[in-house]
N, C-alpha and C. Protein backbone atom coordinates (compact mmCIF):
# COMPACT_ATOMS: atom_id res chain seq x y z
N UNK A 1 -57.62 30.91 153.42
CA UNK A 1 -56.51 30.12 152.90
C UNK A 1 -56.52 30.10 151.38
N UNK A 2 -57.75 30.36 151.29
CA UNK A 2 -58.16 29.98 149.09
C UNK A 2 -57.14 31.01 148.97
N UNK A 3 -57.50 32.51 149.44
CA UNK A 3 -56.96 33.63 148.50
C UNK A 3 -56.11 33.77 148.69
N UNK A 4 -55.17 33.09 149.74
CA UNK A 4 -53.58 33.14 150.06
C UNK A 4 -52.80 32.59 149.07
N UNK A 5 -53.36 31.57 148.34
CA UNK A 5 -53.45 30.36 147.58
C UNK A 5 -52.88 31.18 146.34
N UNK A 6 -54.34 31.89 145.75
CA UNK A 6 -54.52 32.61 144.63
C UNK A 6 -53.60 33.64 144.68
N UNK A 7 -53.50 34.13 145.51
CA UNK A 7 -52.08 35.73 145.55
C UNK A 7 -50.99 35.07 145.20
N UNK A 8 -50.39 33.81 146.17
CA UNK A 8 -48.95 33.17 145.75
C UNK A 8 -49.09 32.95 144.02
N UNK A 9 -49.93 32.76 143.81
CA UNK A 9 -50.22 31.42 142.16
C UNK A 9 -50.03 33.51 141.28
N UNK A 10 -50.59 34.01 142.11
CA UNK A 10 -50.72 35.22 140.82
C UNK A 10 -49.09 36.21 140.80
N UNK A 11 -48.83 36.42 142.33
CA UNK A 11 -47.46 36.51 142.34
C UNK A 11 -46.56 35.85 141.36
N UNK A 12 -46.18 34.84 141.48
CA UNK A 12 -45.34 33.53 140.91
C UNK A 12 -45.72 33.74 139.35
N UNK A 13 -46.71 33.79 139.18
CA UNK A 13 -46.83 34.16 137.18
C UNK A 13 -46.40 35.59 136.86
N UNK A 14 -47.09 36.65 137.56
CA UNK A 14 -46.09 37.62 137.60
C UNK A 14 -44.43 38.08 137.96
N UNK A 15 -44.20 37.09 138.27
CA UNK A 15 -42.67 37.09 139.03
C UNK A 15 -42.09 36.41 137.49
N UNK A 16 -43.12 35.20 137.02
CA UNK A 16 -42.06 34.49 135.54
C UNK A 16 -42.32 35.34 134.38
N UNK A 17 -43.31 36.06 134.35
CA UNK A 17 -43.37 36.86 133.08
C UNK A 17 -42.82 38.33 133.06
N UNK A 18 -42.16 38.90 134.30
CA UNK A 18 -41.33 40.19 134.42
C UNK A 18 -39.59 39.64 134.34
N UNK A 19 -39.43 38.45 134.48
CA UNK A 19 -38.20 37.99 134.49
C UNK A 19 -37.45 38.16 132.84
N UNK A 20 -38.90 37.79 131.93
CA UNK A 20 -38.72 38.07 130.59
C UNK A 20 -37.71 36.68 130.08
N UNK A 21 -37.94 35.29 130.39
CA UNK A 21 -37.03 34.09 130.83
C UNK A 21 -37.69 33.26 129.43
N UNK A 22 -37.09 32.44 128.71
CA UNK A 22 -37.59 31.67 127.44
C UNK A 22 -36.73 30.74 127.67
N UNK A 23 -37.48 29.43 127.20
CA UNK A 23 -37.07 28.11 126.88
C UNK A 23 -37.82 27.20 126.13
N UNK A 24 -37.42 26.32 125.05
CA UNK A 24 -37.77 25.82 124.45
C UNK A 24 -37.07 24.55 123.38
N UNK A 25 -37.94 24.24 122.55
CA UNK A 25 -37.27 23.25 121.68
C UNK A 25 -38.20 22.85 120.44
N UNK A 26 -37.54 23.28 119.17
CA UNK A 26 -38.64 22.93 117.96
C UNK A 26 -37.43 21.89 117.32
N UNK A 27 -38.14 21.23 116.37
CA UNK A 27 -37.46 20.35 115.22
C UNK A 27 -38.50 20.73 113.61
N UNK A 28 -37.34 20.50 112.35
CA UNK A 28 -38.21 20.86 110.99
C UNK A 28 -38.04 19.97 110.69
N UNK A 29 -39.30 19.40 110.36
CA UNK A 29 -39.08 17.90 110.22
C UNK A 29 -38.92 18.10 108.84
N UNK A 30 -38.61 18.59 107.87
CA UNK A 30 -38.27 18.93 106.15
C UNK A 30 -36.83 18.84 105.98
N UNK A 31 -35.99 19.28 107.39
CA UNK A 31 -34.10 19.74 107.29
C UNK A 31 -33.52 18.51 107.99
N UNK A 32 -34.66 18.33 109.58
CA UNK A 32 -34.07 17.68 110.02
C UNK A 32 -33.17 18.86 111.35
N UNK A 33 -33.43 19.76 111.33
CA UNK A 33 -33.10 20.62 112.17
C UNK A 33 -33.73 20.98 113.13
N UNK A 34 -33.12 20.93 114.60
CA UNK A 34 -33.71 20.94 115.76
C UNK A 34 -32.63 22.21 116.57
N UNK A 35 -33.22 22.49 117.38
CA UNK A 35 -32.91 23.60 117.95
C UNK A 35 -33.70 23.62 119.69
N UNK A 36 -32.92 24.24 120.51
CA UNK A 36 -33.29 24.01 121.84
C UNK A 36 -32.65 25.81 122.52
N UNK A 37 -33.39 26.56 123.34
CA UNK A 37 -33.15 27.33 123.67
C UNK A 37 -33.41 27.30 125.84
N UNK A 38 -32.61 28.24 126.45
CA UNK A 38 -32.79 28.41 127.51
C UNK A 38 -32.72 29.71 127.49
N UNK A 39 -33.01 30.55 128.79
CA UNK A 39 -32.84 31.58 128.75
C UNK A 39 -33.11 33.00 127.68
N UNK A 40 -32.52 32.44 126.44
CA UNK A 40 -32.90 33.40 125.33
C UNK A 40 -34.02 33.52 124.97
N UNK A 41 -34.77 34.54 124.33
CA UNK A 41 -35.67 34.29 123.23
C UNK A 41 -35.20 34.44 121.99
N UNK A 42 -36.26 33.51 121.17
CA UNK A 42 -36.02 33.77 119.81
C UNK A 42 -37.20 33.40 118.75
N UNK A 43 -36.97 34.04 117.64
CA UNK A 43 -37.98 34.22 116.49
C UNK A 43 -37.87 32.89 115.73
N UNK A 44 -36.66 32.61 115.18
CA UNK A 44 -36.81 31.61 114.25
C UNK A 44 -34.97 31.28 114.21
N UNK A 45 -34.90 29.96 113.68
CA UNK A 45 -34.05 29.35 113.45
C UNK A 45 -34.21 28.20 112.19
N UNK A 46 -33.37 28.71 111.35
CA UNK A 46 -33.00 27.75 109.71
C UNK A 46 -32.14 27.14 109.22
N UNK A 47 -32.45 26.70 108.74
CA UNK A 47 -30.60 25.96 107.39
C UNK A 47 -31.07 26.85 106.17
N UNK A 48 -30.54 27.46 105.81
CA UNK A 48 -30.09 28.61 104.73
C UNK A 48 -28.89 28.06 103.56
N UNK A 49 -28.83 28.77 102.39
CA UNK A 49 -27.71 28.27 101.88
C UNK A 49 -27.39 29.02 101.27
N UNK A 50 -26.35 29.33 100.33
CA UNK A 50 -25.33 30.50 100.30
C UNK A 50 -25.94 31.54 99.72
N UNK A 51 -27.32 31.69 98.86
CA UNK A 51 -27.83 32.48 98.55
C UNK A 51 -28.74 32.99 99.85
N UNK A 52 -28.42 33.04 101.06
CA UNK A 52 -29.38 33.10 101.97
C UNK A 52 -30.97 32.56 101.37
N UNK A 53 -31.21 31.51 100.54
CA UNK A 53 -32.70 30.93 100.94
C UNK A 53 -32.58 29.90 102.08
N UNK A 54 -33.61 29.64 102.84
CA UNK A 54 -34.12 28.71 103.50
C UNK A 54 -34.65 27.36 102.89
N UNK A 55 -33.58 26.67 102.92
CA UNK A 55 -33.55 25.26 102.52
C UNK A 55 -34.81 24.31 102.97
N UNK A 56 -35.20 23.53 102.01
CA UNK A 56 -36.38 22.85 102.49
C UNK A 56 -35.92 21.06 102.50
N UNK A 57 -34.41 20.73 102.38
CA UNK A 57 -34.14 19.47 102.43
C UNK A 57 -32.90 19.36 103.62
N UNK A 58 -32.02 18.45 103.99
CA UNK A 58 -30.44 18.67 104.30
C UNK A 58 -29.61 17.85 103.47
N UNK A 59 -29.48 18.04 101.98
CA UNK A 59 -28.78 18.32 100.94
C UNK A 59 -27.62 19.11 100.57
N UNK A 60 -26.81 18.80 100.63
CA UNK A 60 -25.97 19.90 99.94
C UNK A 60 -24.46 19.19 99.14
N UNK A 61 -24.34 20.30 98.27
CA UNK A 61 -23.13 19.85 97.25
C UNK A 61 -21.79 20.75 97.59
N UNK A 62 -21.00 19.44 97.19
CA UNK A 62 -19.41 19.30 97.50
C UNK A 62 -19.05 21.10 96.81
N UNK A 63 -18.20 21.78 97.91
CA UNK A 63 -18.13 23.27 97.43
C UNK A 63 -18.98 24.46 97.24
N UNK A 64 -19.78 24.34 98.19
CA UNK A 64 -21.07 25.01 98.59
C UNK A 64 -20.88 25.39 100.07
N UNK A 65 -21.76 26.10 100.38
CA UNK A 65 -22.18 26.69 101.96
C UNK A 65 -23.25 26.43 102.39
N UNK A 66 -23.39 26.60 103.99
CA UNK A 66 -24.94 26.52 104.35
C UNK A 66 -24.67 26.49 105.27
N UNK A 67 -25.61 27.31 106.01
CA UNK A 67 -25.40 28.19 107.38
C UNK A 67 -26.83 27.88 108.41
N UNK A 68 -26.59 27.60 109.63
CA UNK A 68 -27.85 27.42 110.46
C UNK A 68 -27.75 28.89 110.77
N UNK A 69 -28.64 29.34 110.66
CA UNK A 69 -28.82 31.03 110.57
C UNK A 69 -30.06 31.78 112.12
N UNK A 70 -29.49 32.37 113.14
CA UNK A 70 -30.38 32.09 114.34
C UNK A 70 -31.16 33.63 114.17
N UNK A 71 -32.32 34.11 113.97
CA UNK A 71 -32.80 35.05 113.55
C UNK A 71 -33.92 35.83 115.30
N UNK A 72 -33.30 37.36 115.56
CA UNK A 72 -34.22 37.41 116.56
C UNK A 72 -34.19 37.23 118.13
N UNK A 73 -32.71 36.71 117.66
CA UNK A 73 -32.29 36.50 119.42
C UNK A 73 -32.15 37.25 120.17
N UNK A 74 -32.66 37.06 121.65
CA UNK A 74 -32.73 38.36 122.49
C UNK A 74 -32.63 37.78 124.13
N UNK A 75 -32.33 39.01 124.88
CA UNK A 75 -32.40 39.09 126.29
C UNK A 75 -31.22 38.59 126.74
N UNK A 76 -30.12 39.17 125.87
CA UNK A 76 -28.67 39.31 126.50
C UNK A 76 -28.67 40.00 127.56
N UNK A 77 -27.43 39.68 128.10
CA UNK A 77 -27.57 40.46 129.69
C UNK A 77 -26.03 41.25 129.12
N UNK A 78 -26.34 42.83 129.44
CA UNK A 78 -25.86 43.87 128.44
C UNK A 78 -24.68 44.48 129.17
N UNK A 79 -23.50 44.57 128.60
CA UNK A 79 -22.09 45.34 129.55
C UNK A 79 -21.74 46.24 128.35
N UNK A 80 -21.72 47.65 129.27
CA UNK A 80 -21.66 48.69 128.20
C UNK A 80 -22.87 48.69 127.59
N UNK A 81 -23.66 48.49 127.25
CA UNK A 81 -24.75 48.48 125.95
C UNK A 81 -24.18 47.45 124.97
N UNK A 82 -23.50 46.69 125.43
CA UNK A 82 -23.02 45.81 124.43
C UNK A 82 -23.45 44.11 124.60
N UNK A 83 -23.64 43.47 123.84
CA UNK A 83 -24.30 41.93 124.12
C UNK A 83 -22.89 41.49 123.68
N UNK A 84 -22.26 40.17 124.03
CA UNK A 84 -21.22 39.13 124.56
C UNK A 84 -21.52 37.76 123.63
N UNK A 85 -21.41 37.35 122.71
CA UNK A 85 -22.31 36.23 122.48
C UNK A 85 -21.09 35.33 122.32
N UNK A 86 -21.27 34.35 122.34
CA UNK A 86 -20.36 33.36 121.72
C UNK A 86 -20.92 32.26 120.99
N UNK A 87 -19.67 31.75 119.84
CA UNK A 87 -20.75 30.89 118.72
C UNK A 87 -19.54 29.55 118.73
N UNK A 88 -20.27 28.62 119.41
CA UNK A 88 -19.45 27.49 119.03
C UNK A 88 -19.60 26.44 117.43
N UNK A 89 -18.60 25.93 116.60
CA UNK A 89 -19.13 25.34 115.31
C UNK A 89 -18.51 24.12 115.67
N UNK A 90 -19.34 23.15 115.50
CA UNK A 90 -18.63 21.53 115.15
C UNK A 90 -19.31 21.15 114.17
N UNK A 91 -18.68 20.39 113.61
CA UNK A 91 -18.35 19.49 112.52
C UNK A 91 -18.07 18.24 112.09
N UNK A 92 -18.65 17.33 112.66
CA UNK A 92 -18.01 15.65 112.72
C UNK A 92 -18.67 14.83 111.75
N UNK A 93 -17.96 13.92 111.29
CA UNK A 93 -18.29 12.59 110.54
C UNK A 93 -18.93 11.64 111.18
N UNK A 94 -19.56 10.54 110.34
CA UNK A 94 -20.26 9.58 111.34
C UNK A 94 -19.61 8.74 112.34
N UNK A 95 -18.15 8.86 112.23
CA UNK A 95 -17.24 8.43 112.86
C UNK A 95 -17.36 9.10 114.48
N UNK A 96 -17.58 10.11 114.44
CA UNK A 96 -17.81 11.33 115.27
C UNK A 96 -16.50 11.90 115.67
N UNK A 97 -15.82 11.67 114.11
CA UNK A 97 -14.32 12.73 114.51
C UNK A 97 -14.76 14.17 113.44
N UNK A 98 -13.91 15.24 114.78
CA UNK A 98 -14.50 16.66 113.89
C UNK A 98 -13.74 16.80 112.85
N UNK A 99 -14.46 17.35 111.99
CA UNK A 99 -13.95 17.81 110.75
C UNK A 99 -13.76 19.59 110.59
N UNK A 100 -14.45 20.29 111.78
CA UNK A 100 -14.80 21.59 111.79
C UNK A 100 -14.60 21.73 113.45
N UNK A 101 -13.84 22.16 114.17
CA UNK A 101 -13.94 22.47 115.61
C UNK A 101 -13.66 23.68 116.10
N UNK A 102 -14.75 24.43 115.93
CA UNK A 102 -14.15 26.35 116.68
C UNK A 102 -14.68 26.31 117.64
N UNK A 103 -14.37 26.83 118.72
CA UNK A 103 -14.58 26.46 120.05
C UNK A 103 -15.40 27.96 120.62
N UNK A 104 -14.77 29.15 120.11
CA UNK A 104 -15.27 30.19 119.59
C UNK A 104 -15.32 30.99 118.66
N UNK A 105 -16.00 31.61 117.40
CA UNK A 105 -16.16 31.61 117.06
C UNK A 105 -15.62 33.41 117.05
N UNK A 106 -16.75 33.78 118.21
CA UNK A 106 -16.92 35.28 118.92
C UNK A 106 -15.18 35.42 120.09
N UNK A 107 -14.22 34.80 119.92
CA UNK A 107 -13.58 34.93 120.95
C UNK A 107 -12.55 36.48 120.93
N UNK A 108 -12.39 36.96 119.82
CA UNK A 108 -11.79 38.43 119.74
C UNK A 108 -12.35 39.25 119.71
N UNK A 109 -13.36 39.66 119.74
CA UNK A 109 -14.36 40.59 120.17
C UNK A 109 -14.57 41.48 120.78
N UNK A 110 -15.03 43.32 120.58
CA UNK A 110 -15.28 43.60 121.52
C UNK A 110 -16.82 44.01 121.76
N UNK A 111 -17.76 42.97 121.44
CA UNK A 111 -18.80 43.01 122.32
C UNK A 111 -19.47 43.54 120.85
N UNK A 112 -21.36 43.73 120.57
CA UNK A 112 -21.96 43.66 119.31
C UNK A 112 -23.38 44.82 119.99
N UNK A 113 -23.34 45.47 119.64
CA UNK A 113 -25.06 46.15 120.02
C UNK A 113 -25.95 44.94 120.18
N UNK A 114 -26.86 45.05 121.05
CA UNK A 114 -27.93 44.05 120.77
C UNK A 114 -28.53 43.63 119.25
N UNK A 115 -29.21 44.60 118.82
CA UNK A 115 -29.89 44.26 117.39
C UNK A 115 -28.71 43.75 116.68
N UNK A 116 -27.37 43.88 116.53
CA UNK A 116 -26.60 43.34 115.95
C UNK A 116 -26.30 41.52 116.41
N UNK A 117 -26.58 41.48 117.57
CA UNK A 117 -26.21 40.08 117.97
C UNK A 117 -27.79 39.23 118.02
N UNK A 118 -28.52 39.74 117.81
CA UNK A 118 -30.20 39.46 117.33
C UNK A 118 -29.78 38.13 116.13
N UNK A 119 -28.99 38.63 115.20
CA UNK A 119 -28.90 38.15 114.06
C UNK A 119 -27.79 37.30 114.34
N UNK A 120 -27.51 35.73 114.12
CA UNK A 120 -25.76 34.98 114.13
C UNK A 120 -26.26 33.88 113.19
N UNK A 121 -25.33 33.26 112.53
CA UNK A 121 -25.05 32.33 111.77
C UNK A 121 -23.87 31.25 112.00
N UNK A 122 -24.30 30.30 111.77
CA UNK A 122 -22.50 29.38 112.04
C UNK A 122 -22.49 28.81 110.60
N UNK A 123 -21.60 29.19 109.43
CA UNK A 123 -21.76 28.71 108.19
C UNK A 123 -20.52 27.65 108.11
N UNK A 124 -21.24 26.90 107.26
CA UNK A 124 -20.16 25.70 106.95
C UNK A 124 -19.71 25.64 105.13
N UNK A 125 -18.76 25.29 105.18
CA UNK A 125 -18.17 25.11 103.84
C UNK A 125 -18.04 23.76 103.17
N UNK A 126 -18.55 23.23 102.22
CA UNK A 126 -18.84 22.44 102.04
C UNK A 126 -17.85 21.86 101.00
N UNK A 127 -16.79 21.16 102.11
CA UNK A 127 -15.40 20.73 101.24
C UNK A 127 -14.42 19.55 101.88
N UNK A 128 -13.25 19.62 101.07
CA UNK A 128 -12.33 18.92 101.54
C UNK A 128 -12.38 18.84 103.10
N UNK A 129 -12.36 18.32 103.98
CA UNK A 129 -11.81 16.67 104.00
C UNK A 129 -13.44 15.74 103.55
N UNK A 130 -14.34 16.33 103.51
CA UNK A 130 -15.71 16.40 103.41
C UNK A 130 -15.97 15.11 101.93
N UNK A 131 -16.36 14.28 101.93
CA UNK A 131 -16.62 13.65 100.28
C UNK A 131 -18.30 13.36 100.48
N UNK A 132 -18.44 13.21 99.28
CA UNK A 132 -19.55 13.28 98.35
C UNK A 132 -20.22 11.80 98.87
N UNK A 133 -21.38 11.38 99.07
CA UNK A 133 -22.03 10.48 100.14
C UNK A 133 -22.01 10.27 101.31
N UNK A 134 -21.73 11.07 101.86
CA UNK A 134 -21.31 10.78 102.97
C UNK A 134 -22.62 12.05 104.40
N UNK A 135 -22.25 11.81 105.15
CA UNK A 135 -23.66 12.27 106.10
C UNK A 135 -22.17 13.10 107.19
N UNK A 136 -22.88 14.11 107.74
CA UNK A 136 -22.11 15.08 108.22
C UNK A 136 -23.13 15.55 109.60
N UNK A 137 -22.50 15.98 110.40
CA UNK A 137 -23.55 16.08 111.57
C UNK A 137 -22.99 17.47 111.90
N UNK A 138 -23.63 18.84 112.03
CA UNK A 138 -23.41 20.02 112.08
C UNK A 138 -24.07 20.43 113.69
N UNK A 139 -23.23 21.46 114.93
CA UNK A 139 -24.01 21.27 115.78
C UNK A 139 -23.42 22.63 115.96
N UNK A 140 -24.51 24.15 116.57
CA UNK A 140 -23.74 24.91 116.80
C UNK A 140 -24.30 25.62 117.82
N UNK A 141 -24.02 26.07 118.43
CA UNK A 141 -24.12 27.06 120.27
C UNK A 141 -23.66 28.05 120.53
N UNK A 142 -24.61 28.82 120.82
CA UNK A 142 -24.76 30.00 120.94
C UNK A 142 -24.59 30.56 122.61
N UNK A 143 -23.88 31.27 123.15
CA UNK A 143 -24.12 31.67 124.58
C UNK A 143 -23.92 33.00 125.12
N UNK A 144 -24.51 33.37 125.84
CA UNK A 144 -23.86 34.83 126.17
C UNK A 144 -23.15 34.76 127.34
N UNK A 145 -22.11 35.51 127.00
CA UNK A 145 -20.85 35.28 128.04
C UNK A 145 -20.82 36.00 129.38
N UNK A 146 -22.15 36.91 129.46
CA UNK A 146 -22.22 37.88 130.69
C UNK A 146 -23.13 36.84 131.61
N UNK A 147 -24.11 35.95 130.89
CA UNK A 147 -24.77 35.46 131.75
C UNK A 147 -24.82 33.86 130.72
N UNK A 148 -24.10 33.08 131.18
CA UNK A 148 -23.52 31.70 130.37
C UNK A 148 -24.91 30.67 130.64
N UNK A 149 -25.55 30.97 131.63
CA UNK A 149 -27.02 30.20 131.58
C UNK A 149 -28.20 30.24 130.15
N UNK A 150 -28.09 31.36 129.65
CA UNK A 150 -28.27 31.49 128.57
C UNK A 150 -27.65 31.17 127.48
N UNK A 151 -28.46 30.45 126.56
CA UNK A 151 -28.15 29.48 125.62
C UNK A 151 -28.95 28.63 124.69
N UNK A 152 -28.42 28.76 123.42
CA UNK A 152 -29.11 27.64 122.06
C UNK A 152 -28.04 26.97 121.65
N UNK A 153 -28.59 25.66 121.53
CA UNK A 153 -28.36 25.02 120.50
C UNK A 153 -28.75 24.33 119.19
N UNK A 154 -28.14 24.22 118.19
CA UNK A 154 -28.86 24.09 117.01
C UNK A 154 -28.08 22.36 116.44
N UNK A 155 -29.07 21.82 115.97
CA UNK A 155 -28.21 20.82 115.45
C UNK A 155 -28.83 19.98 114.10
N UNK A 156 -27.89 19.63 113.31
CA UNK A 156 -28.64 18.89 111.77
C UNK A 156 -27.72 18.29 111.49
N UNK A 157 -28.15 17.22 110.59
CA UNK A 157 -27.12 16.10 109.31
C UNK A 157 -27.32 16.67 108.31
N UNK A 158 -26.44 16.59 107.61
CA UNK A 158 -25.80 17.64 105.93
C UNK A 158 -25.69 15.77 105.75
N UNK A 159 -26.14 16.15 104.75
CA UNK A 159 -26.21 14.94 103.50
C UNK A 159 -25.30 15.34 102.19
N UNK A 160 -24.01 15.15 101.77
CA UNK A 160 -23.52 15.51 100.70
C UNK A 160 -23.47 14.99 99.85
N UNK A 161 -23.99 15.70 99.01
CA UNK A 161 -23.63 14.73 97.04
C UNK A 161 -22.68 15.39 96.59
């Protein structure tokens, strides 16, 4: 009965690590940026700002950019040789009315090589209707459209001066 035991238990880890399946969830506690993945893998996830550096506060000034930048993403499920992604952007005030609402981002598309969809960004512009003290809540999602179980989300407060 032991080694019946041990075959199922060794099966079953071999069965989750050929599936090639990721999930997870980090937060930076420096941005304030948290991020949650299913299905996908991935390398890293940032707040960036228009010079592509990696921001070490969630700061930013009126007429500026800054992009949660998703670096590394993988294990699209592939049509044509092509990966499907879709990038949702919101944008709301503390009110929690949007100020930014694309629903897709990726919706005209015809489809990205993998290593090309490895790399996505959801950048924000840092403006009108937008004022200066004020706290901004940025949230953006990522999915692949061949297999919609797969999925990140990224989310932070923009602090504007």
């Amino acid at each position: 009965m032991k080694s019946i035991s041990l075959f199922l238990l060794a099966c079953c880890a071999l069965f989750v690590t050929a599936c090639n399946f990721s999930a997870g969830t980090n937060k930076d506690l420096s941005t304030g940026l948290s991020y949650s993945y299913y299905g996908f893998s991935v390398e890293k996830v940032v707040l960036v700002d228009s010079e592509n550096s990696i921001k070490s506060d969630n700061e930013v000034v009126m007429n500026s950019k800054v992009a949660i930048a998703v670096e590394g993403l993988s294990n699209y499920t592939l049509k044509d040789n092509k990966a499907y992604p879709g990038l949702q952007l919101l944008v709301t005030d503390k009110q929690g009315s949007a100020v930014v609402d694309e629903t897709d981002l990726f919706s005209d598309t015809e489809g990205y090589p993998a290593e090309d969809a490895a790399f996505l960004r959801g950048t924000v512009t840092i403006g009108e209707p937008m004022k200066a003290g004020e706290t901004y809540h940025v949230k953006v999602r990522i999915w692949d459209k061949n297999k919609t179980d797969n999925e990140l989300t990224a989310e932070v407060d923009l602090v504007v001066l």
